[in-house]
C-alpha atoms as a PDB file:
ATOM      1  CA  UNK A   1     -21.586  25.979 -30.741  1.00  0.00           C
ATOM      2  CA  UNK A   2     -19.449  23.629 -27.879  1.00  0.00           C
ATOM      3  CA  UNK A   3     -21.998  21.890 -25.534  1.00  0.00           C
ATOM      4  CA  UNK A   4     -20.767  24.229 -22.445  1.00  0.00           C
ATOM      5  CA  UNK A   5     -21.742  27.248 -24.635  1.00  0.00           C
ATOM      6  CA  UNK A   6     -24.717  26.035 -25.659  1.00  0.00           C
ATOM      7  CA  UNK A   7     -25.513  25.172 -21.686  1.00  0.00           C
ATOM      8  CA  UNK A   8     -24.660  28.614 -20.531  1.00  0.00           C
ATOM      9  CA  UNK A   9     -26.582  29.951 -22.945  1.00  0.00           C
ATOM     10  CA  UNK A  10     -29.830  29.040 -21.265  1.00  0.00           C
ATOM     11  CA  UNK A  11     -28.881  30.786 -18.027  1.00  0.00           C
ATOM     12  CA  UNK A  12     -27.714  33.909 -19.332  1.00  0.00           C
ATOM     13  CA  UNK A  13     -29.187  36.408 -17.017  1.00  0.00           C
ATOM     14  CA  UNK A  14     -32.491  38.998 -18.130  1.00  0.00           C
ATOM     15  CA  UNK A  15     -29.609  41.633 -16.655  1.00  0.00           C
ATOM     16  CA  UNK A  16     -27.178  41.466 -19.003  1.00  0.00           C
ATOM     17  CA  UNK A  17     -29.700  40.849 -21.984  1.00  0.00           C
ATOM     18  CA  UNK A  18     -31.404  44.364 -21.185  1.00  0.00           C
ATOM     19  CA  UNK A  19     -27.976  46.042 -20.644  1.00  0.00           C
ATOM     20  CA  UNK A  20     -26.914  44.623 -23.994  1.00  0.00           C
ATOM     21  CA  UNK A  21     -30.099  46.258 -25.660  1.00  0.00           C
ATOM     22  CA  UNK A  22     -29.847  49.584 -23.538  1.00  0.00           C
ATOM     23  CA  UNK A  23     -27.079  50.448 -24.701  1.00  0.00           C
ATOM     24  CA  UNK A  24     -26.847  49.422 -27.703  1.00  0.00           C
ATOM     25  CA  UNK A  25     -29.814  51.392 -28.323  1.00  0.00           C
ATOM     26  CA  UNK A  26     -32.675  49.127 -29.202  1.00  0.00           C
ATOM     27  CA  UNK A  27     -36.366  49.829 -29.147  1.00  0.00           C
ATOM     28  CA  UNK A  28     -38.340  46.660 -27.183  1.00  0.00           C
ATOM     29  CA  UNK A  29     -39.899  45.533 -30.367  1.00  0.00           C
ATOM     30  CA  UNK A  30     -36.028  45.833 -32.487  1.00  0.00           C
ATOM     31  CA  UNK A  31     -34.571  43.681 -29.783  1.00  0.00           C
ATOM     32  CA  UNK A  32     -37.788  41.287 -29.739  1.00  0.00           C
ATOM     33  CA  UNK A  33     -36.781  41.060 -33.490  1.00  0.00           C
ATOM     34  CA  UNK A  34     -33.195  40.648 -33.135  1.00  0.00           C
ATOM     35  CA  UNK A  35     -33.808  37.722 -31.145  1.00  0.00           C
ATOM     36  CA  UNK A  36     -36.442  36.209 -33.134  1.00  0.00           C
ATOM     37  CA  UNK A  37     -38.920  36.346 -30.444  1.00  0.00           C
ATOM     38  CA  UNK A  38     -42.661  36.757 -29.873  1.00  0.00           C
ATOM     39  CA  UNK A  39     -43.901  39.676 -27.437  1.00  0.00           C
ATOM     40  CA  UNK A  40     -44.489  36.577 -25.352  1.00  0.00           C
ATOM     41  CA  UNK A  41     -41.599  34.666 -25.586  1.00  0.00           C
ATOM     42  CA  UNK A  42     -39.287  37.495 -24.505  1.00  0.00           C
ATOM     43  CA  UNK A  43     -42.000  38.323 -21.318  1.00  0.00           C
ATOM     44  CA  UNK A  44     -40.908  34.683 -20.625  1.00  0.00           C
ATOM     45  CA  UNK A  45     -37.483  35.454 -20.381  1.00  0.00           C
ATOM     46  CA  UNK A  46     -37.960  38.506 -18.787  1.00  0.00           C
ATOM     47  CA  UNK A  47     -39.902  36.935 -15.703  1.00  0.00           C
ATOM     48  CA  UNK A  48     -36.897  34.114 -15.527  1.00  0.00           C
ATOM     49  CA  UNK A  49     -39.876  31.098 -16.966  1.00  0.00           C
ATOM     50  CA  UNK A  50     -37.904  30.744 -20.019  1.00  0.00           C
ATOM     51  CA  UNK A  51     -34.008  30.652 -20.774  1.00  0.00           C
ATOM     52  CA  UNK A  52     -32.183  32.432 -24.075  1.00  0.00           C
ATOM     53  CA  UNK A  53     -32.279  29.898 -26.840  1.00  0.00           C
ATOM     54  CA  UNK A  54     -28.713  29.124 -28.403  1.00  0.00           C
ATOM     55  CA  UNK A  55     -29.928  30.726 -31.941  1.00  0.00           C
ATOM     56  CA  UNK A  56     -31.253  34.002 -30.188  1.00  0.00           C
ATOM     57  CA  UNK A  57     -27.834  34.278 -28.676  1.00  0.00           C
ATOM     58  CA  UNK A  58     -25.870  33.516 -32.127  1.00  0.00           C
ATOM     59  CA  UNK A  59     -28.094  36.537 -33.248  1.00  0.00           C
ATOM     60  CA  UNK A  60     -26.961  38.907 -30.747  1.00  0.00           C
ATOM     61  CA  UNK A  61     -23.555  37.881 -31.044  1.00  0.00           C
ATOM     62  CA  UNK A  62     -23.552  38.020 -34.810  1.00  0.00           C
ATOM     63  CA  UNK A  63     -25.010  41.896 -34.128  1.00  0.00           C
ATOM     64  CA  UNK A  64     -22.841  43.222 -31.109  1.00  0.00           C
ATOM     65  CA  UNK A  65     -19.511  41.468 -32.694  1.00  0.00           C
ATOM     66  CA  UNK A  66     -18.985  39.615 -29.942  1.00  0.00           C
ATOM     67  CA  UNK A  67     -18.397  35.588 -29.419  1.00  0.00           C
ATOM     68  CA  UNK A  68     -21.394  34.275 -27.839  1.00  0.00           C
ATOM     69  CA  UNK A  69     -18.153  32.716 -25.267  1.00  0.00           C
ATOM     70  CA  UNK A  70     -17.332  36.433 -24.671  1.00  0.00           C
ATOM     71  CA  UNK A  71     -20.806  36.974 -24.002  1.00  0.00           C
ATOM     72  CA  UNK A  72     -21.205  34.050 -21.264  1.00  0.00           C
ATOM     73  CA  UNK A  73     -17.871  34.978 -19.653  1.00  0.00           C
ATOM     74  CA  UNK A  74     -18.955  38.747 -19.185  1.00  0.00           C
ATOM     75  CA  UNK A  75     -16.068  39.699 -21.629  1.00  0.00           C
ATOM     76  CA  UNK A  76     -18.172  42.273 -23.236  1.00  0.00           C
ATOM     77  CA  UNK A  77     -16.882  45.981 -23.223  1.00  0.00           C
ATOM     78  CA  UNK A  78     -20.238  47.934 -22.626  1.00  0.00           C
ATOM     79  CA  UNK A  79     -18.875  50.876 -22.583  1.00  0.00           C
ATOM     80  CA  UNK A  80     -17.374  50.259 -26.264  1.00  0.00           C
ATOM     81  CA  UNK A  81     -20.942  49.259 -27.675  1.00  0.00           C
ATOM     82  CA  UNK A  82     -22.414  52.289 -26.613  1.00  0.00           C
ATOM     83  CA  UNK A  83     -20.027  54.540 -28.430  1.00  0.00           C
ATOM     84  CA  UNK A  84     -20.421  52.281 -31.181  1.00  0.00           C
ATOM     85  CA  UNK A  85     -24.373  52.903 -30.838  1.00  0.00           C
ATOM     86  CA  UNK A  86     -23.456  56.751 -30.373  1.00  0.00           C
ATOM     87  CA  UNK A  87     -21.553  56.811 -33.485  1.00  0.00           C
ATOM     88  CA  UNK A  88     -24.186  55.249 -35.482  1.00  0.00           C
ATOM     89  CA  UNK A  89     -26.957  57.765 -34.221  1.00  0.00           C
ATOM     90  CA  UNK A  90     -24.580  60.894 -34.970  1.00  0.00           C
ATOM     91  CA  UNK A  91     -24.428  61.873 -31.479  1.00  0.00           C
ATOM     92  CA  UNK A  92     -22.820  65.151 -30.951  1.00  0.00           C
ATOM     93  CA  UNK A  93     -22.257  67.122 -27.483  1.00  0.00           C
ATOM     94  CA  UNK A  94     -25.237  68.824 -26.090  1.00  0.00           C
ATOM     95  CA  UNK A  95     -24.445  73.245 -26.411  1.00  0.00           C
ATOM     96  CA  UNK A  96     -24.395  73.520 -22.603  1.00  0.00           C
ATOM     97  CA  UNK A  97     -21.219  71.579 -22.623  1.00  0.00           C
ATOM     98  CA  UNK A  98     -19.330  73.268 -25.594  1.00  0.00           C
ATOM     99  CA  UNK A  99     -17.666  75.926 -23.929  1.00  0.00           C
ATOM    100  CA  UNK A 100     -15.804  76.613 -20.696  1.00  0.00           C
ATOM    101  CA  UNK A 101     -14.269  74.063 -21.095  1.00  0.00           C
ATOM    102  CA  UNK A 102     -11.330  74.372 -18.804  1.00  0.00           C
ATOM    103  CA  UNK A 103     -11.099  71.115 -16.743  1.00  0.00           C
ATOM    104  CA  UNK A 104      -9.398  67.518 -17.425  1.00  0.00           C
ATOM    105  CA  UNK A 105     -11.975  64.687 -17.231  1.00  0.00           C
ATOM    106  CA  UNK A 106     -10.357  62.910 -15.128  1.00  0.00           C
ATOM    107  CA  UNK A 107     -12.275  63.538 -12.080  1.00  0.00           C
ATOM    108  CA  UNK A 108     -15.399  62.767 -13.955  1.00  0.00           C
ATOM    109  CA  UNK A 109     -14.328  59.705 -15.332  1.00  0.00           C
ATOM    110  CA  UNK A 110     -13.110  58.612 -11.669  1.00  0.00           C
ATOM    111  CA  UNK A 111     -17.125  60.065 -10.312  1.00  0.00           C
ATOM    112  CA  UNK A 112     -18.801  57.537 -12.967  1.00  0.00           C
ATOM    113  CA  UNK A 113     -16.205  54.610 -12.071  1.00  0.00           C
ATOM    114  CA  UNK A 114     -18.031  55.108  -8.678  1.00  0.00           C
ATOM    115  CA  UNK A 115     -21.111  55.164  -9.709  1.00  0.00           C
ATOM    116  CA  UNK A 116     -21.126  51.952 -11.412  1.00  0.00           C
ATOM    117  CA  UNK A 117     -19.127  49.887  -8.944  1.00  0.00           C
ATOM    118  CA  UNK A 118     -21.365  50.853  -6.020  1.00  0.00           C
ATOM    119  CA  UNK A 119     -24.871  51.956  -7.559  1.00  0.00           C
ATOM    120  CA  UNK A 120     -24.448  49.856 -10.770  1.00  0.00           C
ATOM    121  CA  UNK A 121     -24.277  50.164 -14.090  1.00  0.00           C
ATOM    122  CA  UNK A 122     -27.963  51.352 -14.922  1.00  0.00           C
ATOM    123  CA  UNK A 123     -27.695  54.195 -12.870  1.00  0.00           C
ATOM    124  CA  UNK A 124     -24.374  55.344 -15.279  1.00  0.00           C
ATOM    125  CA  UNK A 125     -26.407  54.759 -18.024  1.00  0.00           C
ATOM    126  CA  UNK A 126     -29.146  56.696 -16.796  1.00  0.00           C
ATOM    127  CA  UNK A 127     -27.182  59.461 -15.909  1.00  0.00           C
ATOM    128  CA  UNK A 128     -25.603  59.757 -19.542  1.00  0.00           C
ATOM    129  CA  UNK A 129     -28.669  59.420 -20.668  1.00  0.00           C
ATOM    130  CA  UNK A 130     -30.400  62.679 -18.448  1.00  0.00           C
ATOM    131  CA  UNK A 131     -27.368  64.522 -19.930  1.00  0.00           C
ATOM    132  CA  UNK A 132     -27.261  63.654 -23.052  1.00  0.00           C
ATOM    133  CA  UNK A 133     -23.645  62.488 -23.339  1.00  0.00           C
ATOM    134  CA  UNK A 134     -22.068  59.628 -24.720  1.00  0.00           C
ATOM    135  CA  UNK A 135     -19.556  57.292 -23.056  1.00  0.00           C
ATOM    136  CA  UNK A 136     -16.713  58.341 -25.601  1.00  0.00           C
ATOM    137  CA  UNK A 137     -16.602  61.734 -23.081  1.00  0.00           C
ATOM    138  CA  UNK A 138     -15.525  59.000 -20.127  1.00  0.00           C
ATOM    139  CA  UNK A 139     -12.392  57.432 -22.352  1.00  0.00           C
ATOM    140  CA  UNK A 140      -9.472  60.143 -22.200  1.00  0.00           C
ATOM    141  CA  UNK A 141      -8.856  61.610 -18.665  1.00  0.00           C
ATOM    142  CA  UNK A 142      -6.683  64.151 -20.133  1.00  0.00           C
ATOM    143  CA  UNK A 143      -9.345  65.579 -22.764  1.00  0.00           C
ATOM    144  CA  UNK A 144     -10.636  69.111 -21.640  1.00  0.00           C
ATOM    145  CA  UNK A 145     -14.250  69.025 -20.015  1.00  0.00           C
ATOM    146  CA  UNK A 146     -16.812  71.706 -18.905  1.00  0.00           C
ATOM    147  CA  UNK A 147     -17.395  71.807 -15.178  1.00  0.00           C
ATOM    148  CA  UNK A 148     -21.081  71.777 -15.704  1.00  0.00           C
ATOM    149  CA  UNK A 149     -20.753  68.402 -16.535  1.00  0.00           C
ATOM    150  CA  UNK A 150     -19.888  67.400 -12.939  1.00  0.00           C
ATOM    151  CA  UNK A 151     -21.835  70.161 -11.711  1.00  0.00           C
ATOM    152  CA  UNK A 152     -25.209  68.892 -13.471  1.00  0.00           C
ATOM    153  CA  UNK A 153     -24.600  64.826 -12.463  1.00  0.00           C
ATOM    154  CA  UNK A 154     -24.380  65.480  -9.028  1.00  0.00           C
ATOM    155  CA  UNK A 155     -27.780  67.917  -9.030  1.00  0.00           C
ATOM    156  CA  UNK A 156     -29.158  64.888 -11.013  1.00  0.00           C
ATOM    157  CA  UNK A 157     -27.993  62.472  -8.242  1.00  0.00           C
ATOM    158  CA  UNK A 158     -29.153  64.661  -5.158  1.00  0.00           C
ATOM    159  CA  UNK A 159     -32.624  64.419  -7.012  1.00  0.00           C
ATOM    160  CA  UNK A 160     -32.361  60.833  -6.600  1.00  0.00           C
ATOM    161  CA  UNK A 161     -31.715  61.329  -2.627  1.00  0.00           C
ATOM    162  CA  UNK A 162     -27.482  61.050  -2.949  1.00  0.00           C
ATOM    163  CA  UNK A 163     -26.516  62.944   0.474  1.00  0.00           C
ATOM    164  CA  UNK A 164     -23.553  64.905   1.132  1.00  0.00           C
ATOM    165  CA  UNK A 165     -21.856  61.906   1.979  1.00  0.00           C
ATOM    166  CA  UNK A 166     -21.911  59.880  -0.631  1.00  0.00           C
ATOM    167  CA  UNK A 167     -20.429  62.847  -2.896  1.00  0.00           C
ATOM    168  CA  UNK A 168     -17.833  62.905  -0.240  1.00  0.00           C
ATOM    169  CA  UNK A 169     -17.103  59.394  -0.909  1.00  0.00           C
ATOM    170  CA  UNK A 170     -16.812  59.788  -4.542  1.00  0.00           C
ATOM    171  CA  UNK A 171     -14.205  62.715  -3.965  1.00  0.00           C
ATOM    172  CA  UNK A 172     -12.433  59.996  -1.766  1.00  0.00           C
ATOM    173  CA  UNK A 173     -12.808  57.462  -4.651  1.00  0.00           C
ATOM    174  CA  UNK A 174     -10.244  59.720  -6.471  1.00  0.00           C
ATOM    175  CA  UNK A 175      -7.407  58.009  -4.252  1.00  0.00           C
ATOM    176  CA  UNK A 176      -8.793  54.466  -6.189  1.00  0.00           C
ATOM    177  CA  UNK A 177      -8.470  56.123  -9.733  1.00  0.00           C
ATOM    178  CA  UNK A 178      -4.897  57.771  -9.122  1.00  0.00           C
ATOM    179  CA  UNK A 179      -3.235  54.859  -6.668  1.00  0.00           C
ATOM    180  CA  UNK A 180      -1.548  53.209  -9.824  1.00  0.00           C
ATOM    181  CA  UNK A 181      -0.842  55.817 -11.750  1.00  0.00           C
ATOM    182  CA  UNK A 182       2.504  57.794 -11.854  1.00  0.00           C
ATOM    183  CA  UNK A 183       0.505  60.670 -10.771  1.00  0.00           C
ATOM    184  CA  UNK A 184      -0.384  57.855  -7.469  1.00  0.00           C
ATOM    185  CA  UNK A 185       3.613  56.855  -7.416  1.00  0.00           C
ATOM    186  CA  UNK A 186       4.767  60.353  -7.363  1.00  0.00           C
ATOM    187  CA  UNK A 187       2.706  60.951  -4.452  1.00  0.00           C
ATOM    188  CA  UNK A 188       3.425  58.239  -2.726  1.00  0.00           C
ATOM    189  CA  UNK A 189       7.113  59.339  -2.499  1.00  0.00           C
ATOM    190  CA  UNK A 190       6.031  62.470  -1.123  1.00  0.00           C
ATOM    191  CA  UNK A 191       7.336  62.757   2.864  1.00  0.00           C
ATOM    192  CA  UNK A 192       4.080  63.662   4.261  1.00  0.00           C
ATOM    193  CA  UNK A 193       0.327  64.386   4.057  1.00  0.00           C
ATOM    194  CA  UNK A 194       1.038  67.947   4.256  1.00  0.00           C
ATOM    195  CA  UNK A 195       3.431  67.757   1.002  1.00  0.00           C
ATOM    196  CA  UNK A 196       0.601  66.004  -0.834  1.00  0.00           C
ATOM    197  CA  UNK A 197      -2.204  68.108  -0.195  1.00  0.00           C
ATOM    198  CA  UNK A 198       0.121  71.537  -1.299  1.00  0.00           C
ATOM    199  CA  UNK A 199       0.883  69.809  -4.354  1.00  0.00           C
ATOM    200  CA  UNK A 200      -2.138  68.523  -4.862  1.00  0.00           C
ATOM    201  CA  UNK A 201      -4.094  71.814  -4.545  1.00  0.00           C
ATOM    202  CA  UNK A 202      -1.482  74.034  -6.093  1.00  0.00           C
ATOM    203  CA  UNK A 203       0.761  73.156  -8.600  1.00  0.00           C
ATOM    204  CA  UNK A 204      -1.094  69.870  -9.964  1.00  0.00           C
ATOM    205  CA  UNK A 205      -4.614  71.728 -10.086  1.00  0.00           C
ATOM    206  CA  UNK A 206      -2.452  74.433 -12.530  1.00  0.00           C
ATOM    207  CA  UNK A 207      -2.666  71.675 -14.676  1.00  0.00           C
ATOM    208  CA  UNK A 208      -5.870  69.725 -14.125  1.00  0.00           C
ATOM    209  CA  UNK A 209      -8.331  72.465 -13.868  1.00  0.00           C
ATOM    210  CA  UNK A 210      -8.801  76.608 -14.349  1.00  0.00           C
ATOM    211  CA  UNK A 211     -12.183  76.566 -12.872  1.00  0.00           C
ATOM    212  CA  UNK A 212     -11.475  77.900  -9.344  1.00  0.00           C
ATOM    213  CA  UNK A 213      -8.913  79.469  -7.673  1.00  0.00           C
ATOM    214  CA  UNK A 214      -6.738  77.540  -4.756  1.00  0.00           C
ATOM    215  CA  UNK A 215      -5.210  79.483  -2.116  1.00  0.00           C
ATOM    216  CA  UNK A 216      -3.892  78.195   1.435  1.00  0.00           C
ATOM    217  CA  UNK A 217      -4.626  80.476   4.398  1.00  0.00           C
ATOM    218  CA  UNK A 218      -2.407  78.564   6.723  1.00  0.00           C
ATOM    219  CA  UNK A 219      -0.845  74.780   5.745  1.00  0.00           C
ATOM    220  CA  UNK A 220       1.540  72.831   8.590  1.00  0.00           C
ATOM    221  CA  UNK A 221       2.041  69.415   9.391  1.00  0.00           C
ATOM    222  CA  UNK A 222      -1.480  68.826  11.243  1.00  0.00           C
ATOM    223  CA  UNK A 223      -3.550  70.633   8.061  1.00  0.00           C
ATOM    224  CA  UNK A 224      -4.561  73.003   6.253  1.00  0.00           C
ATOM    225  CA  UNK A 225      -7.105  75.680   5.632  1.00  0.00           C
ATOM    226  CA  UNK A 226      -7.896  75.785   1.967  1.00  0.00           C
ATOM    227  CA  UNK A 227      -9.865  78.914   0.369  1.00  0.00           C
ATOM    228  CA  UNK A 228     -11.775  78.094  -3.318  1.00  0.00           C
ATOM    229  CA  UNK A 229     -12.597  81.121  -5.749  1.00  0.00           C
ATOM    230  CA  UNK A 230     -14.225  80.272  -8.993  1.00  0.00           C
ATOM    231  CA  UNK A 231     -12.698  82.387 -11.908  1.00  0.00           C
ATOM    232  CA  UNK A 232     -13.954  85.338 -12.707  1.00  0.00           C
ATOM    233  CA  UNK A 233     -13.798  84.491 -16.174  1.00  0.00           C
ATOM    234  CA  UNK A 234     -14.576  80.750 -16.422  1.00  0.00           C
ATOM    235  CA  UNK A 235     -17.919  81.830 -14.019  1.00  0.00           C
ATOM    236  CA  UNK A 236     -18.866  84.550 -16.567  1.00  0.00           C
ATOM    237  CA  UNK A 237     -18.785  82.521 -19.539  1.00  0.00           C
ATOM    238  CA  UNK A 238     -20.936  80.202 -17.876  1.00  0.00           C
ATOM    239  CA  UNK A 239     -23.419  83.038 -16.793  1.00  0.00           C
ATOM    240  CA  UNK A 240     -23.390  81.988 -13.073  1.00  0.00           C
ATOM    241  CA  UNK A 241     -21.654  83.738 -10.082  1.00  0.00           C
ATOM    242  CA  UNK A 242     -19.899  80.858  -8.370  1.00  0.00           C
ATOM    243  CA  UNK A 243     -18.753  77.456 -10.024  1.00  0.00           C
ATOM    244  CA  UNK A 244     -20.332  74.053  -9.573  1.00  0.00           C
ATOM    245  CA  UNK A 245     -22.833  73.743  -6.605  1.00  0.00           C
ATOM    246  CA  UNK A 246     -22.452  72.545  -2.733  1.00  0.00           C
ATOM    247  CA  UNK A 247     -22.528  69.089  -4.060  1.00  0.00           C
ATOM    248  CA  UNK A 248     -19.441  69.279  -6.050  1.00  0.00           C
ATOM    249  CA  UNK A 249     -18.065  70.934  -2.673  1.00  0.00           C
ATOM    250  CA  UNK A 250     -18.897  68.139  -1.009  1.00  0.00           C
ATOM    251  CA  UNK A 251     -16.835  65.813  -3.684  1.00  0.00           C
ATOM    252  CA  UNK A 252     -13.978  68.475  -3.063  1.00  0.00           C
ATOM    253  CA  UNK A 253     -13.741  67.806   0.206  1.00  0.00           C
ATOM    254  CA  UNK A 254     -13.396  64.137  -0.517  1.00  0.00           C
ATOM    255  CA  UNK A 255     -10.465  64.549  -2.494  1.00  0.00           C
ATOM    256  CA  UNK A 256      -8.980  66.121   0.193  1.00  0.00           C
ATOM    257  CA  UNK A 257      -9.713  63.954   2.110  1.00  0.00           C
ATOM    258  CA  UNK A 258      -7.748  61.615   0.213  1.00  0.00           C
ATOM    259  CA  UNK A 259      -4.056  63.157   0.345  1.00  0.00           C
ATOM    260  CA  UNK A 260      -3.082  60.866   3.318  1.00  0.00           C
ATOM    261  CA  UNK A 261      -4.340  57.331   1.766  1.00  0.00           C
ATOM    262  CA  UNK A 262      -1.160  57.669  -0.536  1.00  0.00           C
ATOM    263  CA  UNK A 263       1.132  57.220   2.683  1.00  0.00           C
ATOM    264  CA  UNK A 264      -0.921  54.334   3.970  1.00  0.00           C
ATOM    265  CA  UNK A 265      -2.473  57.124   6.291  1.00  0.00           C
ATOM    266  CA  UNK A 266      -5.729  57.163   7.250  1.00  0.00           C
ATOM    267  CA  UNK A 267      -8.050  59.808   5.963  1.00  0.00           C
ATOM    268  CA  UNK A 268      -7.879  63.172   6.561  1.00  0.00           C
ATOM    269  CA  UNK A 269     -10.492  65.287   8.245  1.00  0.00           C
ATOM    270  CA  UNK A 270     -12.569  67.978   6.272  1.00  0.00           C
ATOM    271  CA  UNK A 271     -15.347  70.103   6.971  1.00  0.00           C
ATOM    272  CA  UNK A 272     -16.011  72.865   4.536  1.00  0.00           C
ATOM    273  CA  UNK A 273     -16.687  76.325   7.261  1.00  0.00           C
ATOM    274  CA  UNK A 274     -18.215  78.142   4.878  1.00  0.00           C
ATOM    275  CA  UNK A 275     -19.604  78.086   1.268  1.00  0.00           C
ATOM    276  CA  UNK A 276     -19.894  80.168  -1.750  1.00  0.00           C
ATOM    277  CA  UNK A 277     -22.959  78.157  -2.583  1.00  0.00           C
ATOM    278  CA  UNK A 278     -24.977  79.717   1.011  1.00  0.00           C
ATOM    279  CA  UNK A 279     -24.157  83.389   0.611  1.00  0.00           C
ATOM    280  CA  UNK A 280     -19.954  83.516   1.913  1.00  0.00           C
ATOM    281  CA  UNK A 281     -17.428  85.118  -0.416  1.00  0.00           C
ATOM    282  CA  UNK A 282     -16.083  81.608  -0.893  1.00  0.00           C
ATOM    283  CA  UNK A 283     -15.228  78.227  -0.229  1.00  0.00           C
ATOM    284  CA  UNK A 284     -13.305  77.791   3.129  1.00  0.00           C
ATOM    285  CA  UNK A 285     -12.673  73.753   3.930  1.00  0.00           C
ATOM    286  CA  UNK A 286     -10.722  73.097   6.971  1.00  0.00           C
ATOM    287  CA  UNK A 287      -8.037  69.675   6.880  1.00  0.00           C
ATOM    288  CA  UNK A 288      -7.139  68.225  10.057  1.00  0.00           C
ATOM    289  CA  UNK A 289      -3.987  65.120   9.233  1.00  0.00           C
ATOM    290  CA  UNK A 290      -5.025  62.276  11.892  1.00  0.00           C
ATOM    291  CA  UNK A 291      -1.396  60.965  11.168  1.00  0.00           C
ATOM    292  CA  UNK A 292      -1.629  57.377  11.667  1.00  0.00           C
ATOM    293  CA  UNK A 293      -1.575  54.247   9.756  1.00  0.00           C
ATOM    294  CA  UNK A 294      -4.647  51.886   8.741  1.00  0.00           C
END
């Protein structure tokens, strides 16, 4: 190993050492083993008295399949080792989340992107972990998904004290997932905020999701008034009366939210007047455009 390698080495970070084991699915005592360590050695580490050696690091490389360079540099796909881990344990999809399937998972996949950039990536983990899901159901946006999936993170979250707006804000986070994708461009040829939001509650739901049913009581160029229905069907199957929860209402409302951010408008207005989730007949969100430009 190159001198600079072997100098980084002793300052990789306790952070990335436990995120390596975490999700690669080692037991304390494997990793201590892996690395060639005493119970007190690695407590050393772990408390920042004592750097990685160079030959615990070849060890971990020579396990994960990654250069101890790639390693250093942060060049390590997480995500990848913990499907790799999954694969190895025979993970298989928890029965809750075989059937009803009638989303894409590409709002999920956008909810967890979230998650990670502005809570971090232990939090993710620990999330997929509560559920019992591997990251392989985070890699194709277009793959079908159950809604309870959504609907279950965000009741885990609001246990850990997430408020109404921070699932607003991951609704809004949408706009970050879809801004460079032909799905963003398309948009962002549309004439107005008013286009966008029809299409995006209308048409592009027809093929995104057949969880709930969109309808517009009134639409014009300073909003909208939006009406959600779960499906009859979809909310049988899944032995509940309405779809999701007021915290995936709350993301909703983010994502409309977002409709003017693809003109370089700022933010539209929403406040949901009334909610399947306390007593109403259904979902009713009002949009207001404020029709100006960041």
């Amino acid at each position: 190993m190159n001198t600079t390698v072997a100098r980084m080495g002793k300052s990789l970070s306790f952070d990335t050492l436990e995120r390596i084991r975490q999700v690669s699915q080692f037991s304390e005592n494997q990793w201590q083993e892996l690395l060639d360590l005493s119970w007190w050695d690695y407590t050393l580490i772990r408390t920042g008295q004592r750097k990685l050696s160079e030959h615990s690091l070849i060890r971990i490389s020579d396990q994960i399949l990654y250069s101890p360079e790639q390693i250093l540099f942060g060049e390590v796909d997480y995500h990848d080792l913990q499907i790799r881990a999954d694969q190895k344990s025979s993970w298989a999809l928890p029965e809750p989340y075989t059937y009803a399937n009638y989303g894409r998972r590409r709002t999920t996949i956008t909810t967890f992107e979230y998650i990670e950039r502005y809570h971090g990536w232990k939090l993710r983990f620990d999330i997929l972990k509560h559920l019992g899901l591997s990251e392989s159901v985070l890699q194709d946006p277009f793959a079908t998904i159950s809604m309870r999936v959504i609907s279950d993170t965000l009741t885990y979250l609001a246990k850990r004290r997430f408020q109404a707006k921070d699932f607003f804000a991951m609704g809004l986070y949408t706009y970050v997932g879809n801004a460079t994708t032909i799905l963003g461009d398309h948009y962002g040829q549309m004439a107005s905020a008013r286009e966008i939001i029809e299409h995006m509650w209308s048409d592009c739901l027809k093929f995104y999701e057949k969880n709930c049913r969109y309808r517009f009581l009134s639409l014009d160029e300073q909003g909208a008034l939006l009406e959600v229905t779960s499906e009859r069907d979809v909310a049988d199957e899944m032995r509940v009366k309405h779809l999701g929860n007021e915290h995936v209402c709350h993301l909703k409302a983010g994502m409309m939210a977002s409709a003017p951010l693809y003109l370089g408008q700022a933010q539209a207005r929403v406040v949901e007047k009334c909610c399947a989730h306390k007593g109403a007949q259904a979902c009713v969100f009002e949009i207001t455009f404020q029709n100006h430009k960041h």
